[in-house]
Protein backbone atom coordinates (compact mmCIF):
# COMPACT_ATOMS: atom_id res chain seq x y z
CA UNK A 1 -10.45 -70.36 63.26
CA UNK A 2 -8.20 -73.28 63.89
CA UNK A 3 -9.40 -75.12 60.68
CA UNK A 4 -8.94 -71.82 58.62
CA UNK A 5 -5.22 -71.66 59.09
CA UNK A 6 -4.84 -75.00 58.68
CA UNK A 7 -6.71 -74.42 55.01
CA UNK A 8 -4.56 -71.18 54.78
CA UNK A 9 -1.38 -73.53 55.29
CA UNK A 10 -2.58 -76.80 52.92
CA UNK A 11 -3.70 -74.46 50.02
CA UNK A 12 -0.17 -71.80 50.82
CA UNK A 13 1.70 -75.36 49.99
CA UNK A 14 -0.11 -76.03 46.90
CA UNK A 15 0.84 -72.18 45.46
CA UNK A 16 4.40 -73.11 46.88
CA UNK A 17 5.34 -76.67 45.67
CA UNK A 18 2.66 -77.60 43.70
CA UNK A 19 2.93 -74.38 41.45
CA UNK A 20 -1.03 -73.65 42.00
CA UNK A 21 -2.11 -70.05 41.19
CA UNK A 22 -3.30 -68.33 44.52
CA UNK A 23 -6.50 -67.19 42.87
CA UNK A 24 -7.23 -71.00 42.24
CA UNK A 25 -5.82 -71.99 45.40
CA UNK A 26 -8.52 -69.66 47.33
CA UNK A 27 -11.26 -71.00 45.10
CA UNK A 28 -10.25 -74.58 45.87
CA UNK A 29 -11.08 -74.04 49.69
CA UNK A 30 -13.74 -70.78 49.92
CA UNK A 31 -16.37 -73.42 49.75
CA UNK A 32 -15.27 -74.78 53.04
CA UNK A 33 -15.43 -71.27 54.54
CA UNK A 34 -19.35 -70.81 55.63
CA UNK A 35 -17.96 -67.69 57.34
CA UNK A 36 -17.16 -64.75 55.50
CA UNK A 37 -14.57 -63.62 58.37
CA UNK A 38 -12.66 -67.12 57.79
CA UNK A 39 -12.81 -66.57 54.34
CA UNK A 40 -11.34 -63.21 54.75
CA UNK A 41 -8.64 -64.30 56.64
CA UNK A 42 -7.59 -67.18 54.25
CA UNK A 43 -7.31 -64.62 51.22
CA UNK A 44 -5.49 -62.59 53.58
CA UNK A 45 -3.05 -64.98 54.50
CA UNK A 46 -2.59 -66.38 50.83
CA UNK A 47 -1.94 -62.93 49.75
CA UNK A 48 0.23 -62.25 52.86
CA UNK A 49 2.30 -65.47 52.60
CA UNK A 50 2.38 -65.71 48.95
CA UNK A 51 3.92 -62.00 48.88
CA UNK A 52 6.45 -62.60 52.20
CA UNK A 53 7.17 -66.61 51.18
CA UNK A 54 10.98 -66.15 50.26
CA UNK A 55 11.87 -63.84 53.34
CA UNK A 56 9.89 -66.07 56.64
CA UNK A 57 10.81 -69.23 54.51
CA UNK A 58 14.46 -67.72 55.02
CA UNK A 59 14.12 -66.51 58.45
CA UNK A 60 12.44 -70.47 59.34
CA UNK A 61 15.57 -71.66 58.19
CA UNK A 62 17.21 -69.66 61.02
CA UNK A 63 15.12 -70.50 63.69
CA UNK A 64 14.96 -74.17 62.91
CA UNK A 65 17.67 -76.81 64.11
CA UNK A 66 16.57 -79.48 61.48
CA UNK A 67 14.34 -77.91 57.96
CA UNK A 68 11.00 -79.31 57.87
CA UNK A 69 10.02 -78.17 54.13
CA UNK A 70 10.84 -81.39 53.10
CA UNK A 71 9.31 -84.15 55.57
CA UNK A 72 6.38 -81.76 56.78
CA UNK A 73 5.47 -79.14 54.17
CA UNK A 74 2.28 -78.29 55.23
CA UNK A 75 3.55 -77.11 58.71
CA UNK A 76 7.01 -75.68 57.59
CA UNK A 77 3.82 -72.96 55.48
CA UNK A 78 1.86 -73.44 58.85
CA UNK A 79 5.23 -71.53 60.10
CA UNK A 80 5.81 -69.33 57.57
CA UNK A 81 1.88 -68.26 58.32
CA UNK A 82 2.50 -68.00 61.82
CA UNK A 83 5.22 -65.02 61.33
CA UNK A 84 3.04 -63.22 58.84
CA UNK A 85 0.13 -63.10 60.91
CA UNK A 86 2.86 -61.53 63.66
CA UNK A 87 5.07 -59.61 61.27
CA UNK A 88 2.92 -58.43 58.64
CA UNK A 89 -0.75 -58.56 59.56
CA UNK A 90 -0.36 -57.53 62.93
CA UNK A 91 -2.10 -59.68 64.65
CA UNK A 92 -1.61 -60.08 68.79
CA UNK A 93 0.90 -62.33 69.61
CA UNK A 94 -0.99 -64.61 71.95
CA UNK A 95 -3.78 -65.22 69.12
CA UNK A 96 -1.51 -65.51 66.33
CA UNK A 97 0.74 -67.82 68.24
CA UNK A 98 -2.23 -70.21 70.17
CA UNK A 99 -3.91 -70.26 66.93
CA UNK A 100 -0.59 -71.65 64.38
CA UNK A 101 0.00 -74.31 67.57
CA UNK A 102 -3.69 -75.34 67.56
CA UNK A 103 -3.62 -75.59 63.48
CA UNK A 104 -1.07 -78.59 64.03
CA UNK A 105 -4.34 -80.58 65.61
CA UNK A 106 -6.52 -79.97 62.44
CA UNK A 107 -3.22 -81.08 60.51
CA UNK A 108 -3.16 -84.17 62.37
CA UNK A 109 0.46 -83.23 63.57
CA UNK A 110 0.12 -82.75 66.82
CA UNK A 111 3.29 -83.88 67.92
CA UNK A 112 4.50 -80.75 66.17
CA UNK A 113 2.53 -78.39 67.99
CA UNK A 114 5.71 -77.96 70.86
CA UNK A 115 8.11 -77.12 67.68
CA UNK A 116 5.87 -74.29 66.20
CA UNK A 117 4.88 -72.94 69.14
CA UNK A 118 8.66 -72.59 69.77
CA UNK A 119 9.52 -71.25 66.25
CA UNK A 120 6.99 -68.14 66.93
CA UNK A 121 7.97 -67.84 70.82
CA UNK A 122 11.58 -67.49 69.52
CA UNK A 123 10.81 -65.46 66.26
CA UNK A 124 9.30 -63.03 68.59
CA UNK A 125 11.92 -63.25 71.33
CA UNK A 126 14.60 -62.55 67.97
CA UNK A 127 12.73 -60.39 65.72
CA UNK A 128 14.75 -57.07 65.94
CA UNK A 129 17.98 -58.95 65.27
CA UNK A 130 16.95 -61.41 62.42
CA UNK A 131 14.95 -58.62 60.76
CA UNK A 132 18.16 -56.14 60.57
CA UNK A 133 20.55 -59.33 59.34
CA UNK A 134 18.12 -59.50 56.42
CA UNK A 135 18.64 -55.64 55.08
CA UNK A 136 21.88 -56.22 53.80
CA UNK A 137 20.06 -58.43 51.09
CA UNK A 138 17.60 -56.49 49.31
CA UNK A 139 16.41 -59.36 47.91
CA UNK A 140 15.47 -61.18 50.37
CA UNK A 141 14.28 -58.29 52.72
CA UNK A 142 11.71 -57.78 49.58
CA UNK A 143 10.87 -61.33 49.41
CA UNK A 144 11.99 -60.94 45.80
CA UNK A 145 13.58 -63.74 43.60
CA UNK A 146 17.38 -62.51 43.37
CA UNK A 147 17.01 -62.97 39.88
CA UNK A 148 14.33 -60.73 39.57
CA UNK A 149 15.23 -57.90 42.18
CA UNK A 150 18.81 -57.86 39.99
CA UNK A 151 16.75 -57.68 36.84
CA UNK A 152 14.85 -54.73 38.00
CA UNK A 153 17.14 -52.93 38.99
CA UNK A 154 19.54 -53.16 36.35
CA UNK A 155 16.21 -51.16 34.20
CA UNK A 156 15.31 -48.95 36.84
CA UNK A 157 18.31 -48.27 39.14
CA UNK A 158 16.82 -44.95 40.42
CA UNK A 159 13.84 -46.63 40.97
CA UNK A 160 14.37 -49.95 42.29
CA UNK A 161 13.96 -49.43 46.25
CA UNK A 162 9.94 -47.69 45.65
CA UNK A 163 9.84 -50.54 42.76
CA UNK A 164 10.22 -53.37 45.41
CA UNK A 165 8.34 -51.27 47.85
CA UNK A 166 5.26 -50.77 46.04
CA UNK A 167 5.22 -54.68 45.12
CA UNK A 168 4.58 -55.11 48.65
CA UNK A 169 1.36 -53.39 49.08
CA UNK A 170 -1.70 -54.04 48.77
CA UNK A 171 -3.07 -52.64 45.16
CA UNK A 172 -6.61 -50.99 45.03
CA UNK A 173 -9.83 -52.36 43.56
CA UNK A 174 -10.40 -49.86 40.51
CA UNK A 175 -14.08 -50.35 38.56
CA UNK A 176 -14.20 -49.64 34.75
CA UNK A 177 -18.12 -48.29 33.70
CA UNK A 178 -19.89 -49.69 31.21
CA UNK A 179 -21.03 -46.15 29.48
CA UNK A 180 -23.38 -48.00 27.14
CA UNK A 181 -24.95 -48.84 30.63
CA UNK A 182 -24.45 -46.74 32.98
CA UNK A 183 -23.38 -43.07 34.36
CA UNK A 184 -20.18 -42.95 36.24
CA UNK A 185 -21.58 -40.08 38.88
CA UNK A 186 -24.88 -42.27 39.28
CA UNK A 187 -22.44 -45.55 40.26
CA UNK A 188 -20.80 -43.91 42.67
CA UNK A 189 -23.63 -42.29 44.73
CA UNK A 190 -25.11 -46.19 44.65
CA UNK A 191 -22.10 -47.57 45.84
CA UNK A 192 -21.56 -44.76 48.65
CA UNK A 193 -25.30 -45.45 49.23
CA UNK A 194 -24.51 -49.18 49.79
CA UNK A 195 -21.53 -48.61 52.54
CA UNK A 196 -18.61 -48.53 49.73
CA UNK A 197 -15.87 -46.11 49.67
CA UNK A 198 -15.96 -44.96 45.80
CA UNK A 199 -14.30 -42.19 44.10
CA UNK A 200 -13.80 -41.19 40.50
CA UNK A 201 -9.95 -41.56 39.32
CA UNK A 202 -8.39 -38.55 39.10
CA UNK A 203 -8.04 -38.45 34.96
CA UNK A 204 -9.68 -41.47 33.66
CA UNK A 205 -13.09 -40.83 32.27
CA UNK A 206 -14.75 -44.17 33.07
CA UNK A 207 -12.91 -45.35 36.27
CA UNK A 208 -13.96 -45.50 39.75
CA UNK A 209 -11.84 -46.47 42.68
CA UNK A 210 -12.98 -48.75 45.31
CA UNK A 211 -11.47 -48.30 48.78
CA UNK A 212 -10.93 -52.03 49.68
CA UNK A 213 -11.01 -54.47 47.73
CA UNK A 214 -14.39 -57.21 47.99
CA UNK A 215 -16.98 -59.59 46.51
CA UNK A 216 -17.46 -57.15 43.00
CA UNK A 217 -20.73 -59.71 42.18
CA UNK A 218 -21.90 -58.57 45.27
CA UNK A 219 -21.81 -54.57 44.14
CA UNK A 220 -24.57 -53.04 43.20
CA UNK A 221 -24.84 -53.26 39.44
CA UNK A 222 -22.82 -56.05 38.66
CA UNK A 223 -25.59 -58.40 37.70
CA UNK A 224 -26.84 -55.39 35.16
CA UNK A 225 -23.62 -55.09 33.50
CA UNK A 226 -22.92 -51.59 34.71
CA UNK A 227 -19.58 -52.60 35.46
CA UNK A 228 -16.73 -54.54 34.94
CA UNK A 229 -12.97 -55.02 37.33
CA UNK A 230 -10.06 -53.64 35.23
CA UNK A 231 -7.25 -51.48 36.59
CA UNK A 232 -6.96 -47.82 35.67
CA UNK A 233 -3.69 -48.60 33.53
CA UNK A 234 -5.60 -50.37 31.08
CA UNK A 235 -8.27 -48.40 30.55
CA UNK A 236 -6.39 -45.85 27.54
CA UNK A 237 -7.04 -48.96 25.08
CA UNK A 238 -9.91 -46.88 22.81
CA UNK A 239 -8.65 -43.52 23.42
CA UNK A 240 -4.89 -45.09 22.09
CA UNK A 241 -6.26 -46.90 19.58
CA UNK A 242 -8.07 -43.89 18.12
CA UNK A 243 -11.31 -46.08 17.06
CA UNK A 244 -14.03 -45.01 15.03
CA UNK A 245 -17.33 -46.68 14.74
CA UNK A 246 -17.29 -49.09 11.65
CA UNK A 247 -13.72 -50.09 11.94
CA UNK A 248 -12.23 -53.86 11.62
CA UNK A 249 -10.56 -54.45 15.13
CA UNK A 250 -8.33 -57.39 16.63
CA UNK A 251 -7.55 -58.00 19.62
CA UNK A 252 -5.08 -60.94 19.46
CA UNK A 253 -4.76 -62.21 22.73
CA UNK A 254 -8.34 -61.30 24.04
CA UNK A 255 -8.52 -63.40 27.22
CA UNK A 256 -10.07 -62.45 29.82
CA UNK A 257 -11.68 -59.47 27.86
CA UNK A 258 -11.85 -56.58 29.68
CA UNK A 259 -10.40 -54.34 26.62
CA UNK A 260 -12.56 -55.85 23.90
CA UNK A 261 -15.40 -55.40 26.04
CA UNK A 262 -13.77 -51.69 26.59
CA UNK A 263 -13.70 -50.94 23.11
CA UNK A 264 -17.09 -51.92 22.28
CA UNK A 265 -18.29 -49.85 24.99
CA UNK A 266 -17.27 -47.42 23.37
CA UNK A 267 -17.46 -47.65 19.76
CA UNK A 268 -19.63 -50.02 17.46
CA UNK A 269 -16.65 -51.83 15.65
CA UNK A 270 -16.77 -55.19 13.80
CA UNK A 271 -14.07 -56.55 16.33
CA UNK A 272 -12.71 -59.95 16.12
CA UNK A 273 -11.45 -61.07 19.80
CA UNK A 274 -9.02 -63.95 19.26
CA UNK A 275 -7.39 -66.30 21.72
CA UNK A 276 -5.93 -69.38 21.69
CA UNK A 277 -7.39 -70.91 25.19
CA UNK A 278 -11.39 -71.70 24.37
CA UNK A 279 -12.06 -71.98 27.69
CA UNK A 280 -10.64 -68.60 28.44
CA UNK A 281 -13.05 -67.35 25.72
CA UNK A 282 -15.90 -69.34 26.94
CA UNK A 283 -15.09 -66.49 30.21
CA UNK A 284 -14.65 -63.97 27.57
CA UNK A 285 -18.12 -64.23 25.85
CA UNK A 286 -20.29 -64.70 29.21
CA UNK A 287 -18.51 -61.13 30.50
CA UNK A 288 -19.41 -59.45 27.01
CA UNK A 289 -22.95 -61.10 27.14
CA UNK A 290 -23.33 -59.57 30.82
CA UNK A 291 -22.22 -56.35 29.28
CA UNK A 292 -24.85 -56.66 26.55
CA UNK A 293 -22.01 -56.22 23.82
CA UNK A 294 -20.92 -58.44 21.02
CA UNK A 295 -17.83 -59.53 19.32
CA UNK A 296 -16.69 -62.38 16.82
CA UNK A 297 -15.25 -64.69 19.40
CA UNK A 298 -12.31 -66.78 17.72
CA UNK A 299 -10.10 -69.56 18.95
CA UNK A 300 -6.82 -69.98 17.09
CA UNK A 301 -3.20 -69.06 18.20
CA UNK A 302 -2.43 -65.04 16.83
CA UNK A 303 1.66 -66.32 15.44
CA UNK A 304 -0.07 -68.45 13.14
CA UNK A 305 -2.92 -66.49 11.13
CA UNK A 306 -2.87 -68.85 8.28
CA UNK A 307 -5.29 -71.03 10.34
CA UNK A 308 -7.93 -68.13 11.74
CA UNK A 309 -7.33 -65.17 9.37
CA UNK A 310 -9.86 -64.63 6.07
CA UNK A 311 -7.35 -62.22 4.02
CA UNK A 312 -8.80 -58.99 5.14
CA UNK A 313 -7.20 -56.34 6.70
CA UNK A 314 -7.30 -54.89 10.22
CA UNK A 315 -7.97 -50.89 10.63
CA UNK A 316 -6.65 -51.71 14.05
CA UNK A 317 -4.80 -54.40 15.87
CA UNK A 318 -4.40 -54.70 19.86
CA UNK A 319 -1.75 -57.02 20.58
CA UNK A 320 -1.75 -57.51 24.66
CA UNK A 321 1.03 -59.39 24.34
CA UNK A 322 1.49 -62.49 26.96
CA UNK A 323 4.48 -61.19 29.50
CA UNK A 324 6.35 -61.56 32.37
CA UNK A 325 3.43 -59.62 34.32
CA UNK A 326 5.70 -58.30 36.32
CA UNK A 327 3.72 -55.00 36.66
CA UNK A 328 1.00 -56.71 38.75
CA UNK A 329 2.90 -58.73 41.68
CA UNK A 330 1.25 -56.12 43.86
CA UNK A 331 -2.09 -57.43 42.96
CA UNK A 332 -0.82 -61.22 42.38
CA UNK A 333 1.85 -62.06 44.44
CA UNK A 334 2.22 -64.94 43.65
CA UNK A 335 3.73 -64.27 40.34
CA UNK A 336 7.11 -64.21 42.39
CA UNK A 337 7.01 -67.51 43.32
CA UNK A 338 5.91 -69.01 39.64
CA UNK A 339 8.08 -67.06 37.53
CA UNK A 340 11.58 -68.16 36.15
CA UNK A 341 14.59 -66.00 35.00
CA UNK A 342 14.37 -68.25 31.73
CA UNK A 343 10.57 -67.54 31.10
CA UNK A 344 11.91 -63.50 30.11
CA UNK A 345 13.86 -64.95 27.07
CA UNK A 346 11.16 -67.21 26.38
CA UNK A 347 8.37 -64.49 26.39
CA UNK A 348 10.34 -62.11 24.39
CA UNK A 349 10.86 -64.42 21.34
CA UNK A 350 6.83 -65.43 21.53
CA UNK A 351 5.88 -61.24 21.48
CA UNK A 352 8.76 -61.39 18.70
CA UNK A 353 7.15 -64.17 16.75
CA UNK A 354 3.43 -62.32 17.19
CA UNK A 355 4.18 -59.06 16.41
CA UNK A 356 5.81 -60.24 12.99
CA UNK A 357 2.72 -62.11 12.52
CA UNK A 358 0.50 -60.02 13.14
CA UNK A 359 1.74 -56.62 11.19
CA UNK A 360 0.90 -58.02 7.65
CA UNK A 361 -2.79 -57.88 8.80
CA UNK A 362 -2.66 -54.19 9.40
CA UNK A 363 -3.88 -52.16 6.65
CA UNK A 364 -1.56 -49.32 5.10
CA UNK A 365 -2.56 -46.29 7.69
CA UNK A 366 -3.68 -48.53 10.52
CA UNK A 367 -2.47 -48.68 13.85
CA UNK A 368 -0.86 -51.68 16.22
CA UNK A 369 -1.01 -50.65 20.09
CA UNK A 370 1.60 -52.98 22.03
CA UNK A 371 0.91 -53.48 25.59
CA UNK A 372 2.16 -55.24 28.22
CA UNK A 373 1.86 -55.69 32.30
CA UNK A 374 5.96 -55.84 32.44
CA UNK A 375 8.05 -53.66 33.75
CA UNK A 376 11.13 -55.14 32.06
CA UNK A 377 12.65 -53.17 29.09
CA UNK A 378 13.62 -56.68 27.51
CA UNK A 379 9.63 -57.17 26.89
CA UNK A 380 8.54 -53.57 26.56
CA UNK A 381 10.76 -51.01 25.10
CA UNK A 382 13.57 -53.21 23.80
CA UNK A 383 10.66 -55.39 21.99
CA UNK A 384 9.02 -52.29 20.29
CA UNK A 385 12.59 -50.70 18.75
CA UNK A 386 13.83 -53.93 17.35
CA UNK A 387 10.55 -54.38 15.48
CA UNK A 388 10.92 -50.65 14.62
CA UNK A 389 14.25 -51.75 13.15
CA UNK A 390 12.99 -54.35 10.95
CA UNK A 391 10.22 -53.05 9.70
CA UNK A 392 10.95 -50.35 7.28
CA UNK A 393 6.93 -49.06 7.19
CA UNK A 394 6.63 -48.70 10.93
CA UNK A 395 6.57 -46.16 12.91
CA UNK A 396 5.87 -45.06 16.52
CA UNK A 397 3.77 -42.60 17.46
CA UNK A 398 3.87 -40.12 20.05
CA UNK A 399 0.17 -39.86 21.21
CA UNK A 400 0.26 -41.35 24.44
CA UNK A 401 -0.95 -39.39 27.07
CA UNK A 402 2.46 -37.83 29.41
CA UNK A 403 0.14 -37.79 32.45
CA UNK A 404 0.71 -41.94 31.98
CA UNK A 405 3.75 -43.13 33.35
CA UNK A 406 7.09 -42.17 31.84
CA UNK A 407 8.49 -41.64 28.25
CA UNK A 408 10.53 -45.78 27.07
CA UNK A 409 12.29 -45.86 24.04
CA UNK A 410 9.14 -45.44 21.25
CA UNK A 411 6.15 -46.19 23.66
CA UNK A 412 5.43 -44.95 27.92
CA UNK A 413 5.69 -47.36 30.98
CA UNK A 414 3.80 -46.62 34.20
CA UNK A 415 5.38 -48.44 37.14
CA UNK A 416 3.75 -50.37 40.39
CA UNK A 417 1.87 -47.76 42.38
CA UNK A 418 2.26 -44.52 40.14
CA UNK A 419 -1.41 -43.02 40.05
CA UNK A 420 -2.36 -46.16 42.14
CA UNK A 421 -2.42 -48.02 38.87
CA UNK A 422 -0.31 -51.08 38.19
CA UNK A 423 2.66 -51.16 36.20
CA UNK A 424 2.04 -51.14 32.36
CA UNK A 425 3.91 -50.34 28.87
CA UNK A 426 2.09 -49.39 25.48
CA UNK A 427 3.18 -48.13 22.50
CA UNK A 428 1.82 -46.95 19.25
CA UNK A 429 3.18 -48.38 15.82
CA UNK A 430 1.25 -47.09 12.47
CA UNK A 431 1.74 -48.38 8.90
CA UNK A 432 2.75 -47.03 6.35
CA UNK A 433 0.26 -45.62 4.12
């Protein structure tokens, strides 16, 4: 147990300075966890310390004489591990506390081992007090960028203290069924059958909601292709899209797949999934293989469809635009610690750029479905009524379902935690005919 928080703290530092993702981070040391309890408490610690970083990185700075993020990294994250496990997982004191001082050992910094155990002692001693200082910054008492907290909730003043709220918890494990494969009804009594908590979503035809999240290759069915992991807000691709079997689909940022394979679940389309990363679509076409479905896998970059397009036109186009993907800290908290305020600007003039590339390979009639997993307005609803605006044969249309999320300008967003589902924009633009 000592070893796993010292892990917990090397592979927190990577995520922190060394701008690692946490679901790479976790990979890099779940080998070294023969246990499945140690591996359960690493994940829960990078989530845990990945989501609180920026307010116990704060309150270390308090209860510190000298900072040691700079000369001793590792054990300033040790630290900012050691008040999670008291302040957020709940851990008891003595364990949390003998455990952090005993990590020092495995981080060959034992000399240290007096300092943390003096940190937590007086963290503990302090709590009430240093806790309440922190509410009069709602950034920081959210762990939030200021950047991004101020950003938020200049687009969603009335929402912005559930907003920051729902970031910090935990987000469910929601299943998508492979119809082609499988009966939702007959999934769920396996998975009750096997010791999972499973229920059907309350309006979404093919998902099923786990109650914790866990090893999905270890579900029953997984192998078979019964399944696949995609949250319930981005399951409305086909019904949005309003497919037909026979029709000429893109989907120009396919990576990882889930709403190609979604669409081909459903419909038998001549769909062209196109991304720019082949490694990413190296993923792409082993997930569609294991759900025994089949799409033209292309590499090429979607702004520039002079080098990947053949001149014929799309009946439909799915543009899942890349974003801020600020609708899923919840479920990757990290994404506060990686993101910029520049990236937003940045972003928006690369969904600019594909959106005007992309809307000459619609055919007259056919329908573009913009989607992100923002919750900013700059990348969602601003995005979609400028290109309204200079597109004279565009429209929006209204056909998105009002039990998802809330009316935006010419499309719907959902935000963090509404319907358990993560935050999400579409909207519907047909051409001309």
């Amino acid at each position: 147990m000592n070893d796993t928080r010292a892990l917990a703290a090397q592979a927190l530092d990577q995520i922190v300075r060394g701008g690692v993702s946490l679901r790479v981070a976790f990979a890099a040391v779940a080998p070294r966890l023969a246990d499945p309890r140690d591996r359960a408490l690493v994940s829960a610690l990078l989530h845990e310390g990945s989501r609180w970083w920026l307010r116990y990185d704060h309150l270390i700075g308090h209860l510190l004489q000298k900072p040691l993020n700079r000369r001793e990294p590792v054990v300033h994250a040790l630290l900012v591990l050691g008040l999670v496990q008291l302040a957020v997982l709940g851990m008891p004191e003595y364990a949390a506390v003998a455990g952090t001082v005993e990590a020092t050992r495995a981080l060959k910094r034992p000399q240290l081992a007096g300092l943390v155990n003096a940190v937590l002692r007086r963290f503990l001693r302090e709590r009430a007090g240093l806790e309440a200082a922190l509410q009069a910054d709602r950034a920081l008492a959210s762990a939030h960028p200021a950047w991004l907290a101020a950003e938020l909730e200049r687009d969603w003043p009335q929402d912005i203290d559930a907003l920051l709220a729902a970031n910090n918890t935990s987000a469910a494990l929601t299943l998508r069924v492979n119809r082609r494969r499988a009966a939702r009804d007959e999934l769920i009594g396996r998975l009750l059958q096997a010791g999972y908590e499973a229920q059907a979503h309350a309006w979404l035809s093919d998902a099923i909601v786990l109650g914790a999240s866990t090893d999905v290759t270890a579900l029953p069915g997984y192998a078979q292709g019964h399944f696949s992991v995609q949250d319930g807000a981005a399951q409305l691709t086909p019904e949005l899209l309003a497919l037909q079997d026979g029709m000429r689909l893109l989907d120009a940022c396919a990576a990882p797949g889930g709403k190609t394979a979604h669409c081909l679940e459903h419909y038998a389309l001549d769909l062209t999934a196109l991304d720019r990363d082949s490694a990413r679509l190296a993923n792409v076409r082993d997930n569609l293989t294991r759900l025994g479905v089949r799409a033209h896998i292309a590499t090429g970059d979607a702004a520039r469809p002079a080098d990947w397009w053949d001149r014929r036109q799309f009946d439909r186009i799915l543009l899942d635009a890349p974003c801020s993907a600020t609708g899923v800290i919840r479920r990757q908290p990290d994404i506060r610690l990686h993101r910029r305020s520049g990236d937003i600007a940045r972003l928006a003039t690369e969904q600019t750029q594909l959106l005007d590339a992309l809307w000459p390979l619609l055919r007259p009639g056919g329908r573009l479905l913009y989607a992100t997993c923002s919750v900013l307005r700059r990348e969602n609803e601003q995005q979609i009524g400028a290109f309204l605006a200079r597109q004279a044969d565009a429209r929006a249309l209204d056909a998105i379902p009002p039990r998802f999320g809330r009316a935006a300008g010419a499309g719907r967003q959902n935000l963090p935690g509404n319907d358990g589902m993560d935050g999400f924009f579409y909207a519907i633009v047909e051409k001309a005919a």
